[in-house]
PDB file of N, CA and C in Angstrom:
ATOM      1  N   UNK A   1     120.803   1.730 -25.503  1.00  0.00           N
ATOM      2  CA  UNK A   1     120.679   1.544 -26.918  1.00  0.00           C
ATOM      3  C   UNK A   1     120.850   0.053 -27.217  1.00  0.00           C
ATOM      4  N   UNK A   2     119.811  -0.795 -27.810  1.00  0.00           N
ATOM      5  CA  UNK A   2     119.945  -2.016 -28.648  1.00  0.00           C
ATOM      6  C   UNK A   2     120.206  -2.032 -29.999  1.00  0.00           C
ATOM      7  N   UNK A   3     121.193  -2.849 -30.076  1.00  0.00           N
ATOM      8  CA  UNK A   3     121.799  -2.874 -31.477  1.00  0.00           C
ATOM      9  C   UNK A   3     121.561  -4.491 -32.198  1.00  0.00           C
ATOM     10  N   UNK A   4     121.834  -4.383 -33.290  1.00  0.00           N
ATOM     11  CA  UNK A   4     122.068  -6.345 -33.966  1.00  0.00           C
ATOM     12  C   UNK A   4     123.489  -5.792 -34.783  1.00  0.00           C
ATOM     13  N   UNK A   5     124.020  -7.247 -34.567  1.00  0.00           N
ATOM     14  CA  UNK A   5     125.047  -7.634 -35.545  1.00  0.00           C
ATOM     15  C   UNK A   5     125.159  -8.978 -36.263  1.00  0.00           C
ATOM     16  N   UNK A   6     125.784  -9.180 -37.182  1.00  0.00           N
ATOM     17  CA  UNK A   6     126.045 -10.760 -37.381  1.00  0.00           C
ATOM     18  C   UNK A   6     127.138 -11.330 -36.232  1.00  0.00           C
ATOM     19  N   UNK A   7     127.029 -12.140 -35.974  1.00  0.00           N
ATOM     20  CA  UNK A   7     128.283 -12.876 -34.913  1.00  0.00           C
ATOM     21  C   UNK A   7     129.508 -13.233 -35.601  1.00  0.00           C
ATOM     22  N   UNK A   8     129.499 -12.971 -37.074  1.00  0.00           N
ATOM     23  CA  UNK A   8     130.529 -13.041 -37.899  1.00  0.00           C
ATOM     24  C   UNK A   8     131.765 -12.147 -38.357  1.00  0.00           C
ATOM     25  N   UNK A   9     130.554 -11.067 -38.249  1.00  0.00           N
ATOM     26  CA  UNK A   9     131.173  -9.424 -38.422  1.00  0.00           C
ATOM     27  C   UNK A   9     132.072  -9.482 -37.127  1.00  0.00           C
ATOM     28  N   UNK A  10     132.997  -8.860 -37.581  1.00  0.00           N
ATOM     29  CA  UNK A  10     134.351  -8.424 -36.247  1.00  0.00           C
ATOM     30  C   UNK A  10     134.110  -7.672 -34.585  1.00  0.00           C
ATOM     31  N   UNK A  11     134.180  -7.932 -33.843  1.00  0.00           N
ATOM     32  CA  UNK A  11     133.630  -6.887 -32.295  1.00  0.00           C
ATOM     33  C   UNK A  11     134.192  -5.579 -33.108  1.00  0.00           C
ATOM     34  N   UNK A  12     133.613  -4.850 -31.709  1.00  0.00           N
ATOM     35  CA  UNK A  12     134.256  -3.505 -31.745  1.00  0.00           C
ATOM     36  C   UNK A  12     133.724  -2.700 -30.514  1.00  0.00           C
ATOM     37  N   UNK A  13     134.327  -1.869 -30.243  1.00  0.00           N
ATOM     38  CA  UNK A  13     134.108  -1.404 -29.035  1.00  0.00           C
ATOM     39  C   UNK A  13     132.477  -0.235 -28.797  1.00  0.00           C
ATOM     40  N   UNK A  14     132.400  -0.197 -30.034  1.00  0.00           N
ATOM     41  CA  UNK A  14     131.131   0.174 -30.089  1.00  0.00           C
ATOM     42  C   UNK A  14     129.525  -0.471 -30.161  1.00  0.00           C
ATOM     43  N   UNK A  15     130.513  -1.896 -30.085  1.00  0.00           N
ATOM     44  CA  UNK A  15     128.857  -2.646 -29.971  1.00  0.00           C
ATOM     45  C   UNK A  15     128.602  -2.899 -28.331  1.00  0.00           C
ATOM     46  N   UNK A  16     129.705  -2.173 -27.684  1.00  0.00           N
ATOM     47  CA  UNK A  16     128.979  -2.666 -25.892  1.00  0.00           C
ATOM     48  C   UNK A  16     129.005  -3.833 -24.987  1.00  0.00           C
ATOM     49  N   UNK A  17     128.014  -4.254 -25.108  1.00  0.00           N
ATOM     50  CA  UNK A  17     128.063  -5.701 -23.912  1.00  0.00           C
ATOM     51  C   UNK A  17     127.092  -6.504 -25.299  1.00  0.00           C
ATOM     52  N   UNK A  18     128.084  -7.480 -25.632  1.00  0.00           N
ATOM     53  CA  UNK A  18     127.357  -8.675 -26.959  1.00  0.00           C
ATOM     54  C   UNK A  18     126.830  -9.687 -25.785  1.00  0.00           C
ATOM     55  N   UNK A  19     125.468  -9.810 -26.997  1.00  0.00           N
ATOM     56  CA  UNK A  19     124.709 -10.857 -26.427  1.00  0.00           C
ATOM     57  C   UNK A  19     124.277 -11.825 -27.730  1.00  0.00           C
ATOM     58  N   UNK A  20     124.611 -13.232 -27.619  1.00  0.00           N
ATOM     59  CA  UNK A  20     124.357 -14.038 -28.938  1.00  0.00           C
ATOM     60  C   UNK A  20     122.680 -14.342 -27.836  1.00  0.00           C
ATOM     61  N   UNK A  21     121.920 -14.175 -29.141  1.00  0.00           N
ATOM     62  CA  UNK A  21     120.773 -14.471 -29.157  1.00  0.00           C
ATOM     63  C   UNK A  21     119.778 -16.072 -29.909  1.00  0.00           C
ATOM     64  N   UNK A  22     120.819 -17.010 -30.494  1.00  0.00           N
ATOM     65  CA  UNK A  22     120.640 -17.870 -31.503  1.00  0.00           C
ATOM     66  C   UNK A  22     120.207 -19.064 -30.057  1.00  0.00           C
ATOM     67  N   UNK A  23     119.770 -19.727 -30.686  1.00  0.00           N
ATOM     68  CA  UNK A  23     119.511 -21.149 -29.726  1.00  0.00           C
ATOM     69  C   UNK A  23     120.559 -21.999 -29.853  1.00  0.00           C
ATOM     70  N   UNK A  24     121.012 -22.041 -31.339  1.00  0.00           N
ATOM     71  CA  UNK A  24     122.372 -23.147 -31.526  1.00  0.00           C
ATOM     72  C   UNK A  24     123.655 -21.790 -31.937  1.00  0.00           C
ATOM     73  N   UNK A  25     124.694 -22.583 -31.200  1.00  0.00           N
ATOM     74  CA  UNK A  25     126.053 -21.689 -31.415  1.00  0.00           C
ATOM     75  C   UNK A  25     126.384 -21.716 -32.324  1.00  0.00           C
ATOM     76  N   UNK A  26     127.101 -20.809 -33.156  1.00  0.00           N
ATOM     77  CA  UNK A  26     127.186 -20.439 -34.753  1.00  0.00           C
ATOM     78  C   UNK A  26     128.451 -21.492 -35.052  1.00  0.00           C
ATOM     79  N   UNK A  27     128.117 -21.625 -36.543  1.00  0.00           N
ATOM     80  CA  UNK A  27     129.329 -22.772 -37.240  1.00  0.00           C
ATOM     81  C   UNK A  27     130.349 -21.605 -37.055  1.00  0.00           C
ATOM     82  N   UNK A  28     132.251 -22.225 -36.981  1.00  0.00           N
ATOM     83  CA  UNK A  28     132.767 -21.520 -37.110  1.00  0.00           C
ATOM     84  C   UNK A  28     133.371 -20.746 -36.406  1.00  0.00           C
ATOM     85  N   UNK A  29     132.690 -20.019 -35.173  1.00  0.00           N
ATOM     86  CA  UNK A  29     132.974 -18.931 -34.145  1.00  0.00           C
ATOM     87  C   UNK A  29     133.572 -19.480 -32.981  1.00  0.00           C
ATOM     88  N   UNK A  30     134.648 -19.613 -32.837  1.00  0.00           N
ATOM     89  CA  UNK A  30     135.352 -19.713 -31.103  1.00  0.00           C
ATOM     90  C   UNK A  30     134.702 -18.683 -30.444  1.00  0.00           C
ATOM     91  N   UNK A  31     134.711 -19.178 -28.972  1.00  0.00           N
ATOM     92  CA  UNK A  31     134.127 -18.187 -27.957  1.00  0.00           C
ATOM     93  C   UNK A  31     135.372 -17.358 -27.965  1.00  0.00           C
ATOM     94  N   UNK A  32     136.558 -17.629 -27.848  1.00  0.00           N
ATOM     95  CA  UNK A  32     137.178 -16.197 -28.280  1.00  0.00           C
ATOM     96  C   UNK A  32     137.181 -14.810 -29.031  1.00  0.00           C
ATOM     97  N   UNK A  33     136.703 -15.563 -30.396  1.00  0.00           N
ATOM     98  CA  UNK A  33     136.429 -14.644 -31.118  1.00  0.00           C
ATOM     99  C   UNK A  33     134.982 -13.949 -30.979  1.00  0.00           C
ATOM    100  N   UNK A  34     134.154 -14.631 -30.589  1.00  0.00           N
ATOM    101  CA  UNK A  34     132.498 -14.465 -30.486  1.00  0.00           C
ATOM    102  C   UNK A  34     132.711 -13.368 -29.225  1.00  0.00           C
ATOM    103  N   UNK A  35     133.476 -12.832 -28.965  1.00  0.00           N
ATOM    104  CA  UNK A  35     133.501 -11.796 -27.392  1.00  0.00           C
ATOM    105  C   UNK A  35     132.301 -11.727 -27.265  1.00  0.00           C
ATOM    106  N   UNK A  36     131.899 -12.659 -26.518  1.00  0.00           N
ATOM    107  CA  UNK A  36     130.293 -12.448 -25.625  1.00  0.00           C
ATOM    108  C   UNK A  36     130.835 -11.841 -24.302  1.00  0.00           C
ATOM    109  N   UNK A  37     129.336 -11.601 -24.331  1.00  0.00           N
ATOM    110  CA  UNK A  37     128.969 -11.027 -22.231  1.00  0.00           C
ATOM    111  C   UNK A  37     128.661 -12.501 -21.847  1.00  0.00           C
ATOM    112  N   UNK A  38     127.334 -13.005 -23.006  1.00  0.00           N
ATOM    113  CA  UNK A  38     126.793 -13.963 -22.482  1.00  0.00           C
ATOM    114  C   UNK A  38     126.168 -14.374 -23.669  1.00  0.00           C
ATOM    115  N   UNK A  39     125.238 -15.451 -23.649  1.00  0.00           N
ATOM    116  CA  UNK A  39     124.892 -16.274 -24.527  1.00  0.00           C
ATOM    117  C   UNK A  39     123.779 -16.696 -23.639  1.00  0.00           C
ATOM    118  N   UNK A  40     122.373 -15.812 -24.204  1.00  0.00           N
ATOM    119  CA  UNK A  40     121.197 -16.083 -23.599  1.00  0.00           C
ATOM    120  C   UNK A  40     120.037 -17.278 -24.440  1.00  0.00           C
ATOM    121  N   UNK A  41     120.273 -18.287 -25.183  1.00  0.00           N
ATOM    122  CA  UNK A  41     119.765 -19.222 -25.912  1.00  0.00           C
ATOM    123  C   UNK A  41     118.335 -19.366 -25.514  1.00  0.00           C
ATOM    124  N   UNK A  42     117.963 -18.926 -24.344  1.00  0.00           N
ATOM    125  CA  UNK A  42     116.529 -19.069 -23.583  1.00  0.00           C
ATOM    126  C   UNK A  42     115.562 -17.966 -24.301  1.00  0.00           C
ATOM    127  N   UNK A  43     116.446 -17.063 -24.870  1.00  0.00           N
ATOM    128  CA  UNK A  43     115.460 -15.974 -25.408  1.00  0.00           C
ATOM    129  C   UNK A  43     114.692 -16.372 -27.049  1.00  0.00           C
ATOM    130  N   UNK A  44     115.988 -17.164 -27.490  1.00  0.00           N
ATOM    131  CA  UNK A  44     115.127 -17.425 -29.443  1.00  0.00           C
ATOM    132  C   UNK A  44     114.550 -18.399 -29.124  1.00  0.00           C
ATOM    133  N   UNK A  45     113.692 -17.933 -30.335  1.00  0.00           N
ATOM    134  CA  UNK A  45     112.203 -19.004 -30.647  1.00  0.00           C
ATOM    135  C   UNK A  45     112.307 -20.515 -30.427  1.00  0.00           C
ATOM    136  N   UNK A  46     111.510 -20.677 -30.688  1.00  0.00           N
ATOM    137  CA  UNK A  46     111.300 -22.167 -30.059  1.00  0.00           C
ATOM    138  C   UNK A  46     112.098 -22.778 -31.640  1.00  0.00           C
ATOM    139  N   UNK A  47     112.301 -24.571 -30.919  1.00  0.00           N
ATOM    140  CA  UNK A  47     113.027 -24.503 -31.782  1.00  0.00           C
ATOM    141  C   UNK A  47     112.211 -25.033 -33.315  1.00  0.00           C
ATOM    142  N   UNK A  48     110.892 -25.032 -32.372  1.00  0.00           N
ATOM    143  CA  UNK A  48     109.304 -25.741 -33.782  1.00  0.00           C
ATOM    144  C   UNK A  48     109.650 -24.434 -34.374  1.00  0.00           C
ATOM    145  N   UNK A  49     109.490 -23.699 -34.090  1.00  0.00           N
ATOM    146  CA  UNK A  49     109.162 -22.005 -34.971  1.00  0.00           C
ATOM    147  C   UNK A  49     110.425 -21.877 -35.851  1.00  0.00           C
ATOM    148  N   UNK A  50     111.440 -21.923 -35.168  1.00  0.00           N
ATOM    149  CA  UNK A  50     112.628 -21.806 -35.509  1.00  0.00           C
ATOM    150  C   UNK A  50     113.236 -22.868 -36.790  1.00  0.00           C
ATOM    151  N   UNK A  51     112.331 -24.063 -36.856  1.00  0.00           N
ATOM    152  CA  UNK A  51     112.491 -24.942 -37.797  1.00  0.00           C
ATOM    153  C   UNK A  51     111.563 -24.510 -39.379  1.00  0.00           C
ATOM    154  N   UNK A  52     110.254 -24.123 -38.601  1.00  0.00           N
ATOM    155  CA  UNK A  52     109.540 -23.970 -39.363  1.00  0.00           C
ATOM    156  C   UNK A  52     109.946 -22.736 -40.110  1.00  0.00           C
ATOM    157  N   UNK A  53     110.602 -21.655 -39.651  1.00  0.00           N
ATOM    158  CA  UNK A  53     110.412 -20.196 -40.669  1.00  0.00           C
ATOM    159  C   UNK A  53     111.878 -20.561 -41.510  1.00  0.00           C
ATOM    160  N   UNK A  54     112.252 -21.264 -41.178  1.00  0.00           N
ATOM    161  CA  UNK A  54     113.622 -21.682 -42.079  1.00  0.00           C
ATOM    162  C   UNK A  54     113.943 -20.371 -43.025  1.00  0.00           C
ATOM    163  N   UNK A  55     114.209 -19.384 -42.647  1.00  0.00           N
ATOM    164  CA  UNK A  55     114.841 -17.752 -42.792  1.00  0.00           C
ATOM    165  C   UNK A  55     114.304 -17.582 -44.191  1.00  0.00           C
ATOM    166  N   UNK A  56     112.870 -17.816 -44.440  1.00  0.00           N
ATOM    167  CA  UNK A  56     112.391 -17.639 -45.183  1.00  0.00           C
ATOM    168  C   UNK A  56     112.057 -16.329 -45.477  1.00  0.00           C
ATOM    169  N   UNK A  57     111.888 -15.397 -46.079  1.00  0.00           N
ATOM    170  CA  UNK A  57     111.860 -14.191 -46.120  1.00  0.00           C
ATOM    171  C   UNK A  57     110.367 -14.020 -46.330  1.00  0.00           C
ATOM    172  N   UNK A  58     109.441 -14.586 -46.946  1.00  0.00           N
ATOM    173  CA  UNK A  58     107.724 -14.866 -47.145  1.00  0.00           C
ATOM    174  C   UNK A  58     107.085 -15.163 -46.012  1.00  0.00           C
ATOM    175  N   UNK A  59     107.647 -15.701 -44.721  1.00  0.00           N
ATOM    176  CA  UNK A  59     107.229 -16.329 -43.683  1.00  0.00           C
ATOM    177  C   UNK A  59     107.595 -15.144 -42.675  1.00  0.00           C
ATOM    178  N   UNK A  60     108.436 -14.220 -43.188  1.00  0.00           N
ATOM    179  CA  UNK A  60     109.251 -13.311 -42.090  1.00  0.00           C
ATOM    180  C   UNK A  60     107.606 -12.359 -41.041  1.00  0.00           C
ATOM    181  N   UNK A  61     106.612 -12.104 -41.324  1.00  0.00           N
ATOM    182  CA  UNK A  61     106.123 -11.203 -40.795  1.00  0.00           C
ATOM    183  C   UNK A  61     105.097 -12.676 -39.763  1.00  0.00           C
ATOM    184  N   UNK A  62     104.731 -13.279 -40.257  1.00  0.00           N
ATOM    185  CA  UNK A  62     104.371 -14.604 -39.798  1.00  0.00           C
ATOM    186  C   UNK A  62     104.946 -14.961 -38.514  1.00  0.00           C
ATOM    187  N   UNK A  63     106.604 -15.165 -38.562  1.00  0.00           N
ATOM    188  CA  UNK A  63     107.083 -15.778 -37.779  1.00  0.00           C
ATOM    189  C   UNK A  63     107.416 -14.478 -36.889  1.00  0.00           C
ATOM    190  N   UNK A  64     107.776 -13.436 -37.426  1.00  0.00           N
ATOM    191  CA  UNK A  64     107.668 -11.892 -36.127  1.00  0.00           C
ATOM    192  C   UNK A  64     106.749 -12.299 -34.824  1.00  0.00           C
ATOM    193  N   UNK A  65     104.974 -12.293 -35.716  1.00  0.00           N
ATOM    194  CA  UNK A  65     104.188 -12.776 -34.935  1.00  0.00           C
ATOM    195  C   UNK A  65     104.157 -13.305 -33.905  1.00  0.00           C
ATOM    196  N   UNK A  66     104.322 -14.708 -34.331  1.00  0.00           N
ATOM    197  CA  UNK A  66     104.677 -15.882 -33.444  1.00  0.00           C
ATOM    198  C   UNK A  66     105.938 -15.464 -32.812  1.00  0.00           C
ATOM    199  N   UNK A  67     106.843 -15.198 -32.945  1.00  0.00           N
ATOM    200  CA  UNK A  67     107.869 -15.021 -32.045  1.00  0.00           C
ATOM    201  C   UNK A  67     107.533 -13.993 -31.117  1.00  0.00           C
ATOM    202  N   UNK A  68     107.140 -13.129 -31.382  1.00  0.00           N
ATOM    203  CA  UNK A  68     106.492 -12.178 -30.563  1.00  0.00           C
ATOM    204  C   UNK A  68     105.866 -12.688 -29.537  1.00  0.00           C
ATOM    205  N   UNK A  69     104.303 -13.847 -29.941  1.00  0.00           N
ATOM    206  CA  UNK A  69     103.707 -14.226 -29.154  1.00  0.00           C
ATOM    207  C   UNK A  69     104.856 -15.357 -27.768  1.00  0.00           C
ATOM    208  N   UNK A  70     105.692 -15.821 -28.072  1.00  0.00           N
ATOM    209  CA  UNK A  70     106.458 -16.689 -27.498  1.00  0.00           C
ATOM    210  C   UNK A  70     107.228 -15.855 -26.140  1.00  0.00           C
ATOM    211  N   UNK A  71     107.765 -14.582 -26.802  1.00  0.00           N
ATOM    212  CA  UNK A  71     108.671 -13.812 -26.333  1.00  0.00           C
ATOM    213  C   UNK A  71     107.757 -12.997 -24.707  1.00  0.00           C
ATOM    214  N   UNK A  72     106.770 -12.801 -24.845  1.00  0.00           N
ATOM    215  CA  UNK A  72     105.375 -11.778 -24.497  1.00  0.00           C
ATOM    216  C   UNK A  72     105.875 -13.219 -22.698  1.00  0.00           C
ATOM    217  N   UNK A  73     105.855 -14.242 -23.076  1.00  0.00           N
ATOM    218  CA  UNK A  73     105.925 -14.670 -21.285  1.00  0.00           C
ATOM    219  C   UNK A  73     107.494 -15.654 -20.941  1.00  0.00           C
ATOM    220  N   UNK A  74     108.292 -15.293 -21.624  1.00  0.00           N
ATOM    221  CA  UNK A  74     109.544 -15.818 -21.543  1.00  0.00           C
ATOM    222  C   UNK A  74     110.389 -14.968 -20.564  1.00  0.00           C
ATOM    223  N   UNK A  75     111.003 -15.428 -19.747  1.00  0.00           N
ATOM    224  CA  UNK A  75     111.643 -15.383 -18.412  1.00  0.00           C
ATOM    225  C   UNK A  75     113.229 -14.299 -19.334  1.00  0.00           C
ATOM    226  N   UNK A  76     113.612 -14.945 -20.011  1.00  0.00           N
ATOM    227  CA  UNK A  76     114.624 -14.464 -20.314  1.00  0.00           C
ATOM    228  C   UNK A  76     114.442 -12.876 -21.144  1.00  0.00           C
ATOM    229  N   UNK A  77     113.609 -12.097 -20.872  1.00  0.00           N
ATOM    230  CA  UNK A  77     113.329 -11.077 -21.805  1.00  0.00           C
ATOM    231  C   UNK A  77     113.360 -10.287 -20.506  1.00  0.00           C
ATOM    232  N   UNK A  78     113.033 -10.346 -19.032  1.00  0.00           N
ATOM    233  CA  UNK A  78     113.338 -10.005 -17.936  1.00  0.00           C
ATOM    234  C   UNK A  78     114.986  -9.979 -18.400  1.00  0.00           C
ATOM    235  N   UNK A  79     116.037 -10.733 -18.425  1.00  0.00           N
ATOM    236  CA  UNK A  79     117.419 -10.723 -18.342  1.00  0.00           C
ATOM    237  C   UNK A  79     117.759  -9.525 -19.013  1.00  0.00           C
ATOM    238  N   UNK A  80     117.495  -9.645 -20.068  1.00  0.00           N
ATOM    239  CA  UNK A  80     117.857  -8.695 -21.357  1.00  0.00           C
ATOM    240  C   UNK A  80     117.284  -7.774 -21.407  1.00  0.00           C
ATOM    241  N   UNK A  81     115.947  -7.256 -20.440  1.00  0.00           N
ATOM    242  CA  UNK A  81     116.197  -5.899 -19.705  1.00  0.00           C
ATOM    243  C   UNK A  81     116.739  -5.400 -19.101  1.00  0.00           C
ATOM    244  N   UNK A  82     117.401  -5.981 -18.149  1.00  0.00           N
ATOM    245  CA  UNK A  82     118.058  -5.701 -16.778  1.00  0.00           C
ATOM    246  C   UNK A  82     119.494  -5.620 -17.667  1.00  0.00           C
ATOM    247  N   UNK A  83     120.096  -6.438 -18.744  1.00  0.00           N
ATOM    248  CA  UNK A  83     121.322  -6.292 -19.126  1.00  0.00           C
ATOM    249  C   UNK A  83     121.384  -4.716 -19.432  1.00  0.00           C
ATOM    250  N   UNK A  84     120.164  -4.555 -20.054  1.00  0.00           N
ATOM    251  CA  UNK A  84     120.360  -2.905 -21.171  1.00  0.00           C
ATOM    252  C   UNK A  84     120.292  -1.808 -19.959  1.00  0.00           C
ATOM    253  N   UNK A  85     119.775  -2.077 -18.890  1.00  0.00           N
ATOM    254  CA  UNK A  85     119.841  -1.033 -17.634  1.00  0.00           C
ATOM    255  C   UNK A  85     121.387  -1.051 -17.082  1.00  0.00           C
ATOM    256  N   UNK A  86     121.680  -2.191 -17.443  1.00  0.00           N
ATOM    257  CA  UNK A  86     123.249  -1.625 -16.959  1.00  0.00           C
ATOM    258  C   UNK A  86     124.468  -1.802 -17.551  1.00  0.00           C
ATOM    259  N   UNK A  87     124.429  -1.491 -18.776  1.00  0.00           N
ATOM    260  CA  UNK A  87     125.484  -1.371 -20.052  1.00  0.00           C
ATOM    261  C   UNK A  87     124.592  -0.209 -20.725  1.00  0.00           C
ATOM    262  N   UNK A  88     125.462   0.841 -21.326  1.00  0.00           N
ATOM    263  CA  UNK A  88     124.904   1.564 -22.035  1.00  0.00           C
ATOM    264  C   UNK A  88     124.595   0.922 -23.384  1.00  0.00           C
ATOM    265  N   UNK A  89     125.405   0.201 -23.972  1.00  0.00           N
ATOM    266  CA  UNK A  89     124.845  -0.082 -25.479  1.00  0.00           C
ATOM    267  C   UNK A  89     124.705  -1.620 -25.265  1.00  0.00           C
ATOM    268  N   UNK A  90     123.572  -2.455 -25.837  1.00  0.00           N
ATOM    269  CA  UNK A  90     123.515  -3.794 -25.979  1.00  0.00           C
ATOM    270  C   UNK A  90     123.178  -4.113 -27.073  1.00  0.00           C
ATOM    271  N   UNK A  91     124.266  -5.082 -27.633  1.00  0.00           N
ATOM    272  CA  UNK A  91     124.137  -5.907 -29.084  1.00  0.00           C
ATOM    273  C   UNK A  91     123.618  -6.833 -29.346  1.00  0.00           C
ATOM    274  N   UNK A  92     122.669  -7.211 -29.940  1.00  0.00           N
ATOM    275  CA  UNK A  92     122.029  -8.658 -29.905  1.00  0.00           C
ATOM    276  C   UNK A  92     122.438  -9.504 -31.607  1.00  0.00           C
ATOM    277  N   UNK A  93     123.582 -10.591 -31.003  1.00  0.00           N
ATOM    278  CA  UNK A  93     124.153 -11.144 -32.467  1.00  0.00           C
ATOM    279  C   UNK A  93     123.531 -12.340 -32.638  1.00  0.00           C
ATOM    280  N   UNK A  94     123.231 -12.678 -33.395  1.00  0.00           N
ATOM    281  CA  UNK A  94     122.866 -13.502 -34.568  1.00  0.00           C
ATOM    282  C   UNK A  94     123.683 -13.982 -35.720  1.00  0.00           C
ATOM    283  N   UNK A  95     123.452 -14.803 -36.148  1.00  0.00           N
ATOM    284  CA  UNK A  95     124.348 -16.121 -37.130  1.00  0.00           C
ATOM    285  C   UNK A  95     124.011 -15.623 -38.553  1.00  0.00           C
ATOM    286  N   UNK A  96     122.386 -15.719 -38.708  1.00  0.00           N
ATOM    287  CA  UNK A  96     121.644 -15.731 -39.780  1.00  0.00           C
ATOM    288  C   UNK A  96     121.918 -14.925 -40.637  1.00  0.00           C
ATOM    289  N   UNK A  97     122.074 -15.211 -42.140  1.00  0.00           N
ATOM    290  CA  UNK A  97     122.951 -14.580 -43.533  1.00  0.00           C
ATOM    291  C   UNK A  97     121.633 -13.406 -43.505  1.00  0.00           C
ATOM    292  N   UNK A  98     121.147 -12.688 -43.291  1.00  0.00           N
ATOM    293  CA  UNK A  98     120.211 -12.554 -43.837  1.00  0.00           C
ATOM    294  C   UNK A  98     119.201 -10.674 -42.227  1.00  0.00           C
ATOM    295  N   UNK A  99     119.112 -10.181 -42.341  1.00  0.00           N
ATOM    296  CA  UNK A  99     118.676  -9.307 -41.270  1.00  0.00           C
ATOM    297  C   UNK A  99     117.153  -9.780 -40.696  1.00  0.00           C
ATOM    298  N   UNK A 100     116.219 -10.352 -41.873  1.00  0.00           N
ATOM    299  CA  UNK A 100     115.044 -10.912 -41.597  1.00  0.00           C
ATOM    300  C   UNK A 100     115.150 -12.217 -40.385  1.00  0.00           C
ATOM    301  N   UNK A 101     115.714 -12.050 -39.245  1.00  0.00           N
ATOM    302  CA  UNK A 101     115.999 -12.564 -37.989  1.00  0.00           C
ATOM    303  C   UNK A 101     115.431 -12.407 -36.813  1.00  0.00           C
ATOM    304  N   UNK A 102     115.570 -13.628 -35.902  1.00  0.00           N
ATOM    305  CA  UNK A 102     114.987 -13.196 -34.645  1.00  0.00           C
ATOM    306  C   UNK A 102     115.336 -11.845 -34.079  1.00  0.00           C
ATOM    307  N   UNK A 103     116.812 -11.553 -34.051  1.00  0.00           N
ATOM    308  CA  UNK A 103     117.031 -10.373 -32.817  1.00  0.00           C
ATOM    309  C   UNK A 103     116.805  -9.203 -33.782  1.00  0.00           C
ATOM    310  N   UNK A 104     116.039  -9.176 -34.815  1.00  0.00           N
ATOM    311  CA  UNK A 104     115.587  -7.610 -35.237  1.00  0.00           C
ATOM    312  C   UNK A 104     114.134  -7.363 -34.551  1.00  0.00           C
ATOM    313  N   UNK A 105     113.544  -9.265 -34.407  1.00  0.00           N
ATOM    314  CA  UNK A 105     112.369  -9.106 -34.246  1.00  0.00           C
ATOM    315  C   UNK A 105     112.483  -8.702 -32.323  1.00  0.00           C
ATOM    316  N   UNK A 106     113.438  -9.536 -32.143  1.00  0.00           N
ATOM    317  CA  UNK A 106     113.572  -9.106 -30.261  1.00  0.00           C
ATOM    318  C   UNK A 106     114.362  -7.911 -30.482  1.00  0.00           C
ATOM    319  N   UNK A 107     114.928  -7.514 -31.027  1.00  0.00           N
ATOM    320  CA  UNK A 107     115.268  -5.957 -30.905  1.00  0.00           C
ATOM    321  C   UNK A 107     113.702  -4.934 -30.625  1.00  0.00           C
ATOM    322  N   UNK A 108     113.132  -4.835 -31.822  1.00  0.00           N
ATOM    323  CA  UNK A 108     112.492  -4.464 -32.067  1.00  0.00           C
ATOM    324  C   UNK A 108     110.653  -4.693 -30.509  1.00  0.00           C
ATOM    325  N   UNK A 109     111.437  -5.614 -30.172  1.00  0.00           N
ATOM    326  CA  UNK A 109     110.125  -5.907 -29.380  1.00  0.00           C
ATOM    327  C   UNK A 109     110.611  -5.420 -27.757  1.00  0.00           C
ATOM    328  N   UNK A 110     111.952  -5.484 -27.423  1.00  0.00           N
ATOM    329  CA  UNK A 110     112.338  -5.122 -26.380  1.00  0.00           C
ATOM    330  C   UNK A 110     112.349  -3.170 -26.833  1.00  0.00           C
ATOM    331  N   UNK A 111     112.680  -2.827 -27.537  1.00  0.00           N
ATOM    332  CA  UNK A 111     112.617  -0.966 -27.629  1.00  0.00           C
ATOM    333  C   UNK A 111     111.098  -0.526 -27.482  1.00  0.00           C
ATOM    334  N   UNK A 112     109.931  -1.566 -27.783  1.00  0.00           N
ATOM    335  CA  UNK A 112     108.654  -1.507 -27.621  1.00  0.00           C
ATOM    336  C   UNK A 112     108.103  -0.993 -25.846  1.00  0.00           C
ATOM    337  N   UNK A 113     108.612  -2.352 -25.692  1.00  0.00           N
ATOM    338  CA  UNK A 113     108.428  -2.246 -23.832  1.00  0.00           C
ATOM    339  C   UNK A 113     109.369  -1.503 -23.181  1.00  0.00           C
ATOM    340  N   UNK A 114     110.873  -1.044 -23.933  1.00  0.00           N
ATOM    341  CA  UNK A 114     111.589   0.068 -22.606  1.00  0.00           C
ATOM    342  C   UNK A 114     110.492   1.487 -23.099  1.00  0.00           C
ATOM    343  N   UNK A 115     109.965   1.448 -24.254  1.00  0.00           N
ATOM    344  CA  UNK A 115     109.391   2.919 -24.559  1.00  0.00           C
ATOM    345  C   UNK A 115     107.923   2.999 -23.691  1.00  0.00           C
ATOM    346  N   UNK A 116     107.484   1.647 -23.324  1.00  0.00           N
ATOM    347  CA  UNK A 116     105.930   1.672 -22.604  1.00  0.00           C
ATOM    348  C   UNK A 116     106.601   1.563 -21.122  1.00  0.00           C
ATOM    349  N   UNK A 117     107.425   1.243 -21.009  1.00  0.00           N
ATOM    350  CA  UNK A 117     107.875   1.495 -19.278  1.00  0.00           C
ATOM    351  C   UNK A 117     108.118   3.249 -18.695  1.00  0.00           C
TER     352      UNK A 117
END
């Protein structure tokens, strides 16, 4: 099971093995508190894309797209399969005020390919 959270919101034992998904580490968060597994930065968008959709909510299906297209030959989407094969639940956290985010869009794109495997 893939999940999202904010990296702000509190752990809990029900989110599994956390994975921050952001390229830059969140204002604010000690790695203490951030209880990661890991911190895969190789997986979010580039950081042109990432500048450009500036969590625009008008740009959101746009930048899905494109992130999509980015994601489709990125090395690190191999990782974050292999994580979810061996943790039952994986969380993918994010910074962003807002759900219109990368890891709904890599949520959403990794449940694509475990369902075509």
């Amino acid at each position: 099971m893939i999940l999202t959270k904010r990296i702000y919101e509190a752990s809990a034992a029900s989110d599994g093995y956390r994975v921050l998904v952001d390229r830059l580490w969140p204002r604010g968060v000690s790695k203490e508190k951030a209880a990661l597994g890991e911190w895969l930065k190789g997986v979010a968008p580039s950081s042109e894309l990432r500048v450009w959709y500036g969590h625009d909510p008008k740009k959101f299906p746009e930048f899905s797209r494109r992130y999509e297209a980015e994601l489709i030959n990125n090395p690190a989407v191999n990782t974050i399969l292999e994580l979810e094969k061996r943790h039952k639940t994986l969380t993918l956290l994010y910074a962003a005020k807002t759900p219109l985010n990368e890891a709904t869009v890599l949520q959403k794109f990794l449940e694509e390919k475990l369902d075509s495997a």
